[in-house]
N, C-alpha and C. Protein backbone atom coordinates (compact mmCIF):
# COMPACT_ATOMS: atom_id res chain seq x y z
N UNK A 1 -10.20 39.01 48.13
CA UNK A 1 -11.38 38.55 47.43
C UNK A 1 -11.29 37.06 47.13
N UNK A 2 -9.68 36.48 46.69
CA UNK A 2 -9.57 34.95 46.50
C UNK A 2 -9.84 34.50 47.94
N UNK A 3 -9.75 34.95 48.46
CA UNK A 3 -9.56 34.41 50.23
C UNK A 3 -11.02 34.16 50.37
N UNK A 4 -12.00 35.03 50.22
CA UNK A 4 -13.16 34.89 50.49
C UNK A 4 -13.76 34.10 49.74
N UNK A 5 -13.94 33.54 48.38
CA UNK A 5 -14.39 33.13 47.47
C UNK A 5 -13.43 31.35 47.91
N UNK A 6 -12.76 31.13 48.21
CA UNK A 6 -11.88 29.84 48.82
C UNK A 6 -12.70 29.36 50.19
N UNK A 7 -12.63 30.57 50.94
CA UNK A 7 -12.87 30.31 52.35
C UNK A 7 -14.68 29.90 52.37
N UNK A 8 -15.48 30.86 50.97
CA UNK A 8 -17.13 30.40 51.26
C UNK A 8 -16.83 28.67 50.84
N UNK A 9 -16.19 28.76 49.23
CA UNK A 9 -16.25 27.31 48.79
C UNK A 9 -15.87 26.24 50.00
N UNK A 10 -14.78 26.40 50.85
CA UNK A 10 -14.55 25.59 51.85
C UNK A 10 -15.87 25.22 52.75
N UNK A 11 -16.31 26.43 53.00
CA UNK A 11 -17.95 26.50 54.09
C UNK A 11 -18.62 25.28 53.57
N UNK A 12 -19.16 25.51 52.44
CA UNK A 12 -19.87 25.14 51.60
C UNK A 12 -19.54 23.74 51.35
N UNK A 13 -18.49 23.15 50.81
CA UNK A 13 -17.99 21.70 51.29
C UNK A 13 -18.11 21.22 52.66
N UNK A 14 -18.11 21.97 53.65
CA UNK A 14 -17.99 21.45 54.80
C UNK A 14 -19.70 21.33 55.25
N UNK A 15 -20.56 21.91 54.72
CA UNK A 15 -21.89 22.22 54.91
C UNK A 15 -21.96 23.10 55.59
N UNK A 16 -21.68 24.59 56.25
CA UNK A 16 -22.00 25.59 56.60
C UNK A 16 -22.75 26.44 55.70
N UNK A 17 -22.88 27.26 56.62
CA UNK A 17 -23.42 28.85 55.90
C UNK A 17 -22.55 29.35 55.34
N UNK A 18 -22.61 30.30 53.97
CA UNK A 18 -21.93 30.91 53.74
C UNK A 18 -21.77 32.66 54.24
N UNK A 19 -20.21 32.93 54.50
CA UNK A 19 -19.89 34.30 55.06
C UNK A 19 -20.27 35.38 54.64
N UNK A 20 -20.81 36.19 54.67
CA UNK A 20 -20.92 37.60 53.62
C UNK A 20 -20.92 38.76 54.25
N UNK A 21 -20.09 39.30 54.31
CA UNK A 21 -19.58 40.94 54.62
C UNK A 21 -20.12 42.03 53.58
N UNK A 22 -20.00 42.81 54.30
CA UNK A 22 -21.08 44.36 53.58
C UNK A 22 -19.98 45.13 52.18
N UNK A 23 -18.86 44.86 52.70
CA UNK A 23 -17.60 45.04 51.70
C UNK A 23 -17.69 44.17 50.48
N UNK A 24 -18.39 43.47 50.97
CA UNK A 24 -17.90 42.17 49.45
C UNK A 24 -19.64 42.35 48.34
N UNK A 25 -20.02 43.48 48.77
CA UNK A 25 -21.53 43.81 47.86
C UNK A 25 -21.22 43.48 46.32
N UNK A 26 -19.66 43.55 45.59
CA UNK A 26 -19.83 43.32 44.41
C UNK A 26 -19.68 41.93 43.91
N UNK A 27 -19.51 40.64 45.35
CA UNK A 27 -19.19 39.61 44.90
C UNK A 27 -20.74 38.99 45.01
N UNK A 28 -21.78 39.63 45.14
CA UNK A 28 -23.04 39.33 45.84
C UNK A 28 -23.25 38.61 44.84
N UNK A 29 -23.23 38.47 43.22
CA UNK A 29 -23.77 38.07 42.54
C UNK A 29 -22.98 36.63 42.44
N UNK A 30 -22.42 36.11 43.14
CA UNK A 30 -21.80 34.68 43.15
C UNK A 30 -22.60 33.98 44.06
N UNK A 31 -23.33 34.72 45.33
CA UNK A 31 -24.39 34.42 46.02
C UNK A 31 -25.12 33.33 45.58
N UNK A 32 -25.95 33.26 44.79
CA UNK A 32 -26.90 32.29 44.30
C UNK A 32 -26.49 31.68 44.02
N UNK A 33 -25.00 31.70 43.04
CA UNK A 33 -24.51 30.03 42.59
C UNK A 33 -23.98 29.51 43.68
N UNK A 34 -23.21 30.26 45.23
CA UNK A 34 -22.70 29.34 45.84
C UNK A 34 -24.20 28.73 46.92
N UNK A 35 -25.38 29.38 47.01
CA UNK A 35 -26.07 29.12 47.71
C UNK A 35 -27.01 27.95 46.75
N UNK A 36 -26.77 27.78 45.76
CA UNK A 36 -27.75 26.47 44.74
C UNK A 36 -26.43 25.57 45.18
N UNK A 37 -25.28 25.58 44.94
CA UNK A 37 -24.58 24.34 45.11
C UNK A 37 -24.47 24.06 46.61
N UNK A 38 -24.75 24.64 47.76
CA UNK A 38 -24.70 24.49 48.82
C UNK A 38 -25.96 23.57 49.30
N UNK A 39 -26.93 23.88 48.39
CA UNK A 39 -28.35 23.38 48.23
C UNK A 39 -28.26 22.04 47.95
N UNK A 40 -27.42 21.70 46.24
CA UNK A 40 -27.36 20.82 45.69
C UNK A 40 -26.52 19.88 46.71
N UNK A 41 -25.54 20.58 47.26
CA UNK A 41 -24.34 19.05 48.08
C UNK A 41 -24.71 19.29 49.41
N UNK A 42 -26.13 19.98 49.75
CA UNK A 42 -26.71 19.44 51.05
C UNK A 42 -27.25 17.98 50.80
N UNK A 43 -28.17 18.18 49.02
CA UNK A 43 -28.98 16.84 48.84
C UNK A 43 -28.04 15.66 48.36
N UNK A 44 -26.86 16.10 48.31
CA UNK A 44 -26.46 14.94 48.01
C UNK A 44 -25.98 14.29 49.03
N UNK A 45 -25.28 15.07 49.94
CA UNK A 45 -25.24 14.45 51.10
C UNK A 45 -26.05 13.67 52.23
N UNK A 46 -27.29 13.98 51.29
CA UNK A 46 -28.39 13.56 52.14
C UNK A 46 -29.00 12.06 51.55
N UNK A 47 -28.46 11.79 50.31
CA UNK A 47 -29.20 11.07 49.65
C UNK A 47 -27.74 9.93 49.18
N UNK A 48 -27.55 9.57 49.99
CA UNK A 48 -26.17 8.82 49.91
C UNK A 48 -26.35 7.40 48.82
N UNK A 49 -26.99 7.19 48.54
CA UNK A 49 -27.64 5.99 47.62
C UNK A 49 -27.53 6.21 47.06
N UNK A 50 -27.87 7.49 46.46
CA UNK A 50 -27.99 7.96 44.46
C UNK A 50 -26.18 8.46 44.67
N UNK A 51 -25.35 9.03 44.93
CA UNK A 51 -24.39 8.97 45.53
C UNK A 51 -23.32 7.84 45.21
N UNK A 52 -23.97 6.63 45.53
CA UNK A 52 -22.81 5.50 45.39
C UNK A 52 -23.95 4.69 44.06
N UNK A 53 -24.95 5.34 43.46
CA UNK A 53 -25.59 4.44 42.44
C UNK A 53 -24.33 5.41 41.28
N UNK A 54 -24.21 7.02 41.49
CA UNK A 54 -23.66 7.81 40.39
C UNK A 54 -22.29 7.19 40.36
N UNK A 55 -21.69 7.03 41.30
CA UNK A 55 -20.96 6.15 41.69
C UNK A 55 -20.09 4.81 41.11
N UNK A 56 -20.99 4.45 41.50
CA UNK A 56 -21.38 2.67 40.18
C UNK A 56 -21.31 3.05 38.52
N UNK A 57 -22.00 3.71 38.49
CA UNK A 57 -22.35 3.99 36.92
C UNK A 57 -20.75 4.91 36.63
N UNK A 58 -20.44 5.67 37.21
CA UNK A 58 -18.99 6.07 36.10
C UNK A 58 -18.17 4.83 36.92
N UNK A 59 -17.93 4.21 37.87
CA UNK A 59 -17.11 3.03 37.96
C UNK A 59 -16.87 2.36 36.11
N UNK A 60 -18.16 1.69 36.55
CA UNK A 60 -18.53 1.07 35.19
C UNK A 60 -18.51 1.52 33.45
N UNK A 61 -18.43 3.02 33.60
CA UNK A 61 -18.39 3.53 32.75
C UNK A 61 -16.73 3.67 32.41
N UNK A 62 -16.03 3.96 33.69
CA UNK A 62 -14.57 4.04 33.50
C UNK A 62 -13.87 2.38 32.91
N UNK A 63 -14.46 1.63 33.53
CA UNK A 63 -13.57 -0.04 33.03
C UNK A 63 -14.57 0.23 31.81
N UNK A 64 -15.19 -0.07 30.72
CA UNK A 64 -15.77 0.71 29.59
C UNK A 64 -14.73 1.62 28.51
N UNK A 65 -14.46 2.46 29.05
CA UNK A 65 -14.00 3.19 28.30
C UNK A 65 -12.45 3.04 28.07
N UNK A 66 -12.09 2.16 29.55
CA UNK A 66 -10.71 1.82 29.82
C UNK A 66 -10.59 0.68 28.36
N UNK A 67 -11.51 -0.54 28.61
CA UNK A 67 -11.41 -1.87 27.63
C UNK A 67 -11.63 -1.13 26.47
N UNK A 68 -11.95 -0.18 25.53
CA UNK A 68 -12.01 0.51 24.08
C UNK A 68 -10.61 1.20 24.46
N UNK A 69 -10.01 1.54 25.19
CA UNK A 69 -8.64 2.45 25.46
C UNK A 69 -7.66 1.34 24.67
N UNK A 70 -7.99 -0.02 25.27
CA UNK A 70 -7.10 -0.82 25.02
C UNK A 70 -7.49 -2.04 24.01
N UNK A 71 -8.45 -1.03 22.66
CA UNK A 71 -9.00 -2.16 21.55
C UNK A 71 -9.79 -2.70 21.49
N UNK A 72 -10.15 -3.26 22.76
CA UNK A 72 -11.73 -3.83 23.38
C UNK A 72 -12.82 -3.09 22.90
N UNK A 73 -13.53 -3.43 21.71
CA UNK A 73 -14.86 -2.83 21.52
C UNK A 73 -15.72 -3.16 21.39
N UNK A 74 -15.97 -4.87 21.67
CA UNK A 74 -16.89 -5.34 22.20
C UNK A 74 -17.50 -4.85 23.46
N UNK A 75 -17.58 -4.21 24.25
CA UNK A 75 -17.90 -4.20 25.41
C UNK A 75 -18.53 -2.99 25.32
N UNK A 76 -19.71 -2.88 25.70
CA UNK A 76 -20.92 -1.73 25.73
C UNK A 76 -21.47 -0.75 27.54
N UNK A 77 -21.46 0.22 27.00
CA UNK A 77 -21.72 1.19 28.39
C UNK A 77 -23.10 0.99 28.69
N UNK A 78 -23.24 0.61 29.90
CA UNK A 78 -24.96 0.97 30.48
C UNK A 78 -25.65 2.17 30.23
N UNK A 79 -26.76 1.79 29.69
CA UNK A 79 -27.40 3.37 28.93
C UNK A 79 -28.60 2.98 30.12
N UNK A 80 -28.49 4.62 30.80
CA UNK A 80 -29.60 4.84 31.68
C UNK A 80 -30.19 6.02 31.56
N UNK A 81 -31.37 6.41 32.16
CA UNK A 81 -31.98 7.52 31.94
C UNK A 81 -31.31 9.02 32.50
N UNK A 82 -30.26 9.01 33.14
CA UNK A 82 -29.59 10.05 33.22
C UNK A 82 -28.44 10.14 32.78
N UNK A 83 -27.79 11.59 33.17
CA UNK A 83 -26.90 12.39 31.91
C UNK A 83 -25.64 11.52 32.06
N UNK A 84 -25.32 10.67 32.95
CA UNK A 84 -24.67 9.68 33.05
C UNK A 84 -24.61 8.82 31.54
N UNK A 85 -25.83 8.48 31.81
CA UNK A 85 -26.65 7.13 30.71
C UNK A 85 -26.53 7.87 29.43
N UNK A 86 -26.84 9.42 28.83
CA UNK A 86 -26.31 9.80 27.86
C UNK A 86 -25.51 10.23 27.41
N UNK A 87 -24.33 10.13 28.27
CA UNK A 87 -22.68 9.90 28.44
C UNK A 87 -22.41 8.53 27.63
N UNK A 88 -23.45 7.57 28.35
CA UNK A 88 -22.72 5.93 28.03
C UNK A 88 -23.15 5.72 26.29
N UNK A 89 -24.31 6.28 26.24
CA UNK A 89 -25.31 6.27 24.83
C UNK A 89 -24.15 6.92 23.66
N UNK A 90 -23.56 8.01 24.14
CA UNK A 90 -22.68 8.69 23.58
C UNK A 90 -21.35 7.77 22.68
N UNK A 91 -21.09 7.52 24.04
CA UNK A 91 -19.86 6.97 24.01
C UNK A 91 -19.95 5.29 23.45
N UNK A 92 -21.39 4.47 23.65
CA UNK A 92 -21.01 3.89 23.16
C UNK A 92 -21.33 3.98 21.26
N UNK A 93 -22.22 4.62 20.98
CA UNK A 93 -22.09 5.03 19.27
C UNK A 93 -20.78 5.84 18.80
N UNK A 94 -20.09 6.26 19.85
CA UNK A 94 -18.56 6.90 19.20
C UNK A 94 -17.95 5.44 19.06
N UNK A 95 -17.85 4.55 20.05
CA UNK A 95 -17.26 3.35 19.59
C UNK A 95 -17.60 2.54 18.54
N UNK A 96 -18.80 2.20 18.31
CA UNK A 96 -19.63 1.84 17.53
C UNK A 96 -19.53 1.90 16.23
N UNK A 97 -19.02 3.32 15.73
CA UNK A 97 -18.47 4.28 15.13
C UNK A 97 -16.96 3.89 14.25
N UNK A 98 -16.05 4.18 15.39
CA UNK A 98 -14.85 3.53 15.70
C UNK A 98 -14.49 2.38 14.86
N UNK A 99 -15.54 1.20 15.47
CA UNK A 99 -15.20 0.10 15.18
C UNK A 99 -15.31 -0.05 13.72
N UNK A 100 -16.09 0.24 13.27
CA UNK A 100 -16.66 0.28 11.62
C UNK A 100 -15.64 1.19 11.16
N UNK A 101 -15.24 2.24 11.21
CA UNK A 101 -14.24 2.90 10.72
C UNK A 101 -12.98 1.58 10.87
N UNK A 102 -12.28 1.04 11.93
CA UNK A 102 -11.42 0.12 11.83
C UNK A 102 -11.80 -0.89 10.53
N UNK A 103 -12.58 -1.32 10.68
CA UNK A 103 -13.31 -2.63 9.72
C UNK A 103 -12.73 -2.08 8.31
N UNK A 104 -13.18 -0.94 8.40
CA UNK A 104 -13.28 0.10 6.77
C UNK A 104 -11.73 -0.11 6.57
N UNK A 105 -11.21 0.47 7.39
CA UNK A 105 -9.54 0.55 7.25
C UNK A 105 -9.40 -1.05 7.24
N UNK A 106 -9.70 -1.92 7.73
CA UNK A 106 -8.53 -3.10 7.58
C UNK A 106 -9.46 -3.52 5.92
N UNK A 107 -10.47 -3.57 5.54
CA UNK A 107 -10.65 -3.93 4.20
C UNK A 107 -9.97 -3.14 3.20
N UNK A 108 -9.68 -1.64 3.43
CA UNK A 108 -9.58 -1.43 2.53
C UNK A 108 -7.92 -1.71 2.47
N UNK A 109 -7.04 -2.00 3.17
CA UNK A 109 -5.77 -2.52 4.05
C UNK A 109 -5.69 -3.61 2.79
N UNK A 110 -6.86 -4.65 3.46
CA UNK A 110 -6.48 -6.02 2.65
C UNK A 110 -6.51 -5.74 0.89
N UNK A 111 -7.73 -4.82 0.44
CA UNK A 111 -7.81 -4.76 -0.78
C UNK A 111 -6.42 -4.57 -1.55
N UNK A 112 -5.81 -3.51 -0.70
CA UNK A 112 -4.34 -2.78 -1.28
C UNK A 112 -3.33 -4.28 -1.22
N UNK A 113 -3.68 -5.11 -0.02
CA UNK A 113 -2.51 -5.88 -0.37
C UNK A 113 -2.70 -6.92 -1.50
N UNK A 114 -3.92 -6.98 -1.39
CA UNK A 114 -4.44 -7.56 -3.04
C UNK A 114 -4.09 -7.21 -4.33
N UNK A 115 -4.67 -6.31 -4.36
CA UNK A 115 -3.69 -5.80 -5.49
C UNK A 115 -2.51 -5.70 -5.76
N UNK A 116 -1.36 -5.12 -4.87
CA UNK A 116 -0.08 -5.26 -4.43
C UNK A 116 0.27 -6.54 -5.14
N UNK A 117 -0.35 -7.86 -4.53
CA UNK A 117 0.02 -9.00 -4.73
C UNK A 117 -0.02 -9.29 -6.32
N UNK A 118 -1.14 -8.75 -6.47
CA UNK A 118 -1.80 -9.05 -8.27
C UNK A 118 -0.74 -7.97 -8.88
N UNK A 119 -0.20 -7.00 -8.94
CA UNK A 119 0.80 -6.04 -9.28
C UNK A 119 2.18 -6.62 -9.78
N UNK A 120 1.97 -7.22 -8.36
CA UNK A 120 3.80 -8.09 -8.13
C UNK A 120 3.65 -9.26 -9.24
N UNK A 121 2.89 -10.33 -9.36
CA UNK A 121 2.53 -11.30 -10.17
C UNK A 121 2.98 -10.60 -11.63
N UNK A 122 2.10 -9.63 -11.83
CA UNK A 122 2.20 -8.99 -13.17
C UNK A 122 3.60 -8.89 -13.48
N UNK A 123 4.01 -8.10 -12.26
CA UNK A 123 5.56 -7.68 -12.67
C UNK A 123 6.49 -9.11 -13.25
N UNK A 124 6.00 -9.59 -12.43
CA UNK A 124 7.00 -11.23 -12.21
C UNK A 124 6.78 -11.88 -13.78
N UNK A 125 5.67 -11.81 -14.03
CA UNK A 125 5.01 -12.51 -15.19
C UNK A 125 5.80 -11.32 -16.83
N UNK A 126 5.63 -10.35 -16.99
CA UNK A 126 6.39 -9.03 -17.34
C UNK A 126 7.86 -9.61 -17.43
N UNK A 127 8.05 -9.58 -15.99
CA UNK A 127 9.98 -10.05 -16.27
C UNK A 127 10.19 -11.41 -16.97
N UNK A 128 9.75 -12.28 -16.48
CA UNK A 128 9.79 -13.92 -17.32
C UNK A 128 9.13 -13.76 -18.96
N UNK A 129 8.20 -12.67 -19.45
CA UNK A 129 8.17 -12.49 -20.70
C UNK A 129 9.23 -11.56 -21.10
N UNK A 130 9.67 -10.69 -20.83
CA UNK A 130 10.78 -10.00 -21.48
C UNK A 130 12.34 -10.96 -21.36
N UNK A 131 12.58 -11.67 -20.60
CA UNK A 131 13.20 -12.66 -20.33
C UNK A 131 13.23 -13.01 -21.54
N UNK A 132 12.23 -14.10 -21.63
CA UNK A 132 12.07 -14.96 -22.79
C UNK A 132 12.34 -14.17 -24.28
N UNK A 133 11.60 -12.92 -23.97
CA UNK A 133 11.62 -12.36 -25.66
C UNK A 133 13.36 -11.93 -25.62
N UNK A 134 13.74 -11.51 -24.83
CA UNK A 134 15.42 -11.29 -25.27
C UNK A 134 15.86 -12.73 -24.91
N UNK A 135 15.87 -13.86 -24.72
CA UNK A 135 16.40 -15.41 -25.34
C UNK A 135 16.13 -15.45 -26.49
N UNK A 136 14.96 -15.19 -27.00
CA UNK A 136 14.38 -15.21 -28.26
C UNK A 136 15.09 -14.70 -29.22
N UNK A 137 15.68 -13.21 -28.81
CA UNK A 137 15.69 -12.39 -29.80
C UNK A 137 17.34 -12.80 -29.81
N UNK A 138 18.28 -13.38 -28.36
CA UNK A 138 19.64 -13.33 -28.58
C UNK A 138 19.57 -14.81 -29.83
N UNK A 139 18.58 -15.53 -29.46
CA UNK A 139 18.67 -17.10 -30.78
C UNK A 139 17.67 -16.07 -32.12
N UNK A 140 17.24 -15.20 -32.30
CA UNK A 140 17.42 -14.96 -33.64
C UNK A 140 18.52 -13.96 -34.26
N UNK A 141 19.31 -13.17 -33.18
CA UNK A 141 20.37 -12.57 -33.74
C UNK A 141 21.80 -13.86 -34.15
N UNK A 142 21.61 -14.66 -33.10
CA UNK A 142 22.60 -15.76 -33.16
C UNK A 142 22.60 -16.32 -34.94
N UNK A 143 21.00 -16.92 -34.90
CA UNK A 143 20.73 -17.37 -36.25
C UNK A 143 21.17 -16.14 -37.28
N UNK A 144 21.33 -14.95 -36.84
CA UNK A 144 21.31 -14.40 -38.42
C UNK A 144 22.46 -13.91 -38.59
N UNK A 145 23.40 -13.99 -37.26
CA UNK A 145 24.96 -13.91 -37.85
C UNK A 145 25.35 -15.43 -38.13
N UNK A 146 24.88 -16.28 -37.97
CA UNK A 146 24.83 -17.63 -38.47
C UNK A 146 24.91 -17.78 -40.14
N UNK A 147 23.55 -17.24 -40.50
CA UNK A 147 23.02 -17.28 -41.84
C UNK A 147 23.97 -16.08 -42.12
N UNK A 148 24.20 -14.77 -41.93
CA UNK A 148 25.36 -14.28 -42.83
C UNK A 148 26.78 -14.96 -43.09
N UNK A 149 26.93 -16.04 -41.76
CA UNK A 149 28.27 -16.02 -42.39
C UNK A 149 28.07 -17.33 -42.88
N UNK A 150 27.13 -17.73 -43.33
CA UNK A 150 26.56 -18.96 -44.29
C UNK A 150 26.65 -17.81 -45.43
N UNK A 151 26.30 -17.11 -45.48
CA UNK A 151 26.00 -16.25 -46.86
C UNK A 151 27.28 -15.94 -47.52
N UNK A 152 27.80 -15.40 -46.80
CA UNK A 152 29.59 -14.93 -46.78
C UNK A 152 29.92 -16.01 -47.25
N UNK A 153 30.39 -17.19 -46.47
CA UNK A 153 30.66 -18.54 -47.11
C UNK A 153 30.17 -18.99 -48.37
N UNK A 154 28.94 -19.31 -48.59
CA UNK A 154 28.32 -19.13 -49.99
C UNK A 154 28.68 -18.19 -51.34
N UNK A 155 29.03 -17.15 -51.21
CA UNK A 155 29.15 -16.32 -51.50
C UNK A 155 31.06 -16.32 -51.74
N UNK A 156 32.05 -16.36 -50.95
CA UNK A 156 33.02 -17.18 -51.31
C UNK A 156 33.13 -18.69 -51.92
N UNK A 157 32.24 -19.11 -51.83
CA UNK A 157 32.31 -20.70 -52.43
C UNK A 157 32.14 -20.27 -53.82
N UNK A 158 30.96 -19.59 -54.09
CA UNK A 158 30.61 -19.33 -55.11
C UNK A 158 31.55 -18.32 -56.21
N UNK A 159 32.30 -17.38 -55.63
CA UNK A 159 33.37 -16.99 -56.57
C UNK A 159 34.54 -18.17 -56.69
N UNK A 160 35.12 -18.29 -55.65
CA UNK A 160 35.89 -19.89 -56.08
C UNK A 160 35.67 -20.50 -57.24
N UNK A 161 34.29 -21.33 -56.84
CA UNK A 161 33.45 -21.71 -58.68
C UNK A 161 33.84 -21.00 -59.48
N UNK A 162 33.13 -19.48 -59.49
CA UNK A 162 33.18 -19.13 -60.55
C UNK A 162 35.12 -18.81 -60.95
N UNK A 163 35.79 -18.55 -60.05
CA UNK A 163 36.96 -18.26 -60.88
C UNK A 163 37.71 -20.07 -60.98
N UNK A 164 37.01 -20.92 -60.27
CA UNK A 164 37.46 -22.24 -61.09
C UNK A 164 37.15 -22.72 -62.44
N UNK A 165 35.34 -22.29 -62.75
CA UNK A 165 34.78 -22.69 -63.50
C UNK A 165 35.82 -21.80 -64.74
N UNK A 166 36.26 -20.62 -64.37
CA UNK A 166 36.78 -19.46 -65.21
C UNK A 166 37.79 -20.16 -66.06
N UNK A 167 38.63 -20.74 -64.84
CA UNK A 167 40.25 -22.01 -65.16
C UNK A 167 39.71 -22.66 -65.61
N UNK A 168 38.59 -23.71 -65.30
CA UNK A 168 37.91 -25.05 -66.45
C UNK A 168 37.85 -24.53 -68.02
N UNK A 169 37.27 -23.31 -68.17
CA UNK A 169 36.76 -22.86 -69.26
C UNK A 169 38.43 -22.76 -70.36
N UNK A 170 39.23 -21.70 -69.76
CA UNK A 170 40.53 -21.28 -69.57
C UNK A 170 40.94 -23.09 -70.78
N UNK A 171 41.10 -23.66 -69.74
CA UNK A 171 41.60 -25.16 -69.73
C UNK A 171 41.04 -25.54 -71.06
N UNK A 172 39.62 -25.75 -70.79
CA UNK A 172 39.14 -25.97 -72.02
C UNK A 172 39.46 -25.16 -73.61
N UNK A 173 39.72 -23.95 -73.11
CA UNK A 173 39.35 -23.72 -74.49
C UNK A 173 40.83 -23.91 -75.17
N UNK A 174 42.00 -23.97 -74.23
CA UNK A 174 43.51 -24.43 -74.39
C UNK A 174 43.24 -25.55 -75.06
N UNK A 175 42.32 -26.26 -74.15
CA UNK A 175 42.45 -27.93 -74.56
C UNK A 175 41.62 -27.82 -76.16
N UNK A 176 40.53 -27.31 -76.18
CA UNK A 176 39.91 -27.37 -77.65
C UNK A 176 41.13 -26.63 -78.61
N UNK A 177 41.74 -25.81 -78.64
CA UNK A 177 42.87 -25.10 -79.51
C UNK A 177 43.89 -26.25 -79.47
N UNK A 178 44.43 -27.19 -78.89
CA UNK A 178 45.52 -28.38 -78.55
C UNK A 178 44.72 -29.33 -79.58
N UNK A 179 43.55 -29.53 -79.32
CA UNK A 179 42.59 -30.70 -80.53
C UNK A 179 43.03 -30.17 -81.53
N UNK A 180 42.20 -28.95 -81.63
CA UNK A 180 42.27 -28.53 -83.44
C UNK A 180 43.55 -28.68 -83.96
N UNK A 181 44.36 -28.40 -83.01
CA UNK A 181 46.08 -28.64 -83.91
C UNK A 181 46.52 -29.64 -84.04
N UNK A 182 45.96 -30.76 -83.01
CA UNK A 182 46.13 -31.71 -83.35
C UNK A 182 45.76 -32.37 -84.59
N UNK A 183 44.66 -32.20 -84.51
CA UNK A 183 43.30 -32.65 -85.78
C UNK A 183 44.28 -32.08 -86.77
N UNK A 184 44.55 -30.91 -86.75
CA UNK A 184 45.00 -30.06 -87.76
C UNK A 184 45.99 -31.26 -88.71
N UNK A 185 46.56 -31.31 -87.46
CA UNK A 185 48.15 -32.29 -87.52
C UNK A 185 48.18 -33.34 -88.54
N UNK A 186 47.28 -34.07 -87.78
CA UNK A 186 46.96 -35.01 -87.94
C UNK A 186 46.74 -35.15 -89.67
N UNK A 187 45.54 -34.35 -89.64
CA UNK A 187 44.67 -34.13 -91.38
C UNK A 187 46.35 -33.76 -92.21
N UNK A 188 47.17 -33.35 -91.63
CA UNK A 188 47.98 -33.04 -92.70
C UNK A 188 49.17 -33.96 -92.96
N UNK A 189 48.96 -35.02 -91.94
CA UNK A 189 50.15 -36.04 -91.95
C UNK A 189 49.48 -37.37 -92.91
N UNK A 190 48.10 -37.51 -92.35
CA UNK A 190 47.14 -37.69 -93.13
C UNK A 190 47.38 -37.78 -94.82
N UNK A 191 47.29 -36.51 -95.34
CA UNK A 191 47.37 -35.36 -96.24
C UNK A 191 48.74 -36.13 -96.95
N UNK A 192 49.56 -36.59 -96.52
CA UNK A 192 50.94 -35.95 -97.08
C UNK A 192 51.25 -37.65 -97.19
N UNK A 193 50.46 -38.90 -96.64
CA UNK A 193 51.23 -39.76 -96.56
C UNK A 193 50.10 -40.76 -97.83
């Protein structure tokens, strides 16, 4: 049955008649399609112009589709009135398409690196303020073990004083008790002479 169905298609390319045996009654119904295409590539064979015009047009359609293969989307398909031409119509609004979708992607591409960039800044700007606030904060811890041990110091100076002032007093009041006995002394030598 492949044999026969090979051997009509061969006929049929070659432009013959096609074979049909009384055995092959159930392939009958392939009949008409091989006898319309036998029809059809009689006329084409006959009509050798439209032939090398169909020809032309997927040529052209192939370098087309080749230059968008390879990024090229400038370049537009001949739109003609046959199914060719609404092949090219097709194909070129899928590119068309395409291209605007690319566009979409590289803006929205650049937006991200925009931001990215504005992100990074922030960060950068972020680190040079926290930077600064811990300089800040190591010169106010600096200052305030500074000022404690100003305080500490103060604070020892100030008992010093006070246990000098303690000895002045001490001193003094030795020294005022040394007067009075003197005075004392005195009034009684005074007294006696």
């Amino acid at each position: 049955r492949i044999y026969w169905f090979t051997e009509n298609l061969e006929r049929v390319k070659n432009g013959q008649k096609l074979s049909l045996e009384e055995s092959d009654a159930y392939l009958n119904e392939l009949v008409p399609v091989l006898t319309n295409l036998e029809v059809e590539l009689k006329g084409y064979a006959e009509n050798r112009q439209e032939r090398e015009k169909i020809q032309k047009q997927i040529t052209a359609l192939l370098r087309t589709v080749n230059a968008a293969a390879e990024g090229d989307f400038t370049q537009k398909a001949a739109v003609t009135a046959d199914t060719l031409g609404a092949l090219a119509d097709s194909f070129n609004l899928m590119v068309s398409d395409l291209s605007a979708l690319i566009r979409d992607a590289k803006n929205s591409a650049d937006q991200v690196s925009s931001s990215t960039r504005n992100i990074l800044n922030n960060i950068e700007m972020m680190s040079r303020g926290a930077a600064d606030q811990a300089a800040k904060t190591e010169d106010i811890s600096q200052s305030a073990k500074e000022m404690a041990e100003l305080i500490t110091n103060t604070n020892q100076n100030a008992h010093r004083a006070a246990e000098a002032a303690q000895k002045a007093k001490t001193v003094a009041e030795d020294g005022s008790e040394i007067l009075k006995k003197s005075i004392t002394g005195m009034h009684i030598i005074n007294n006696s002479v």
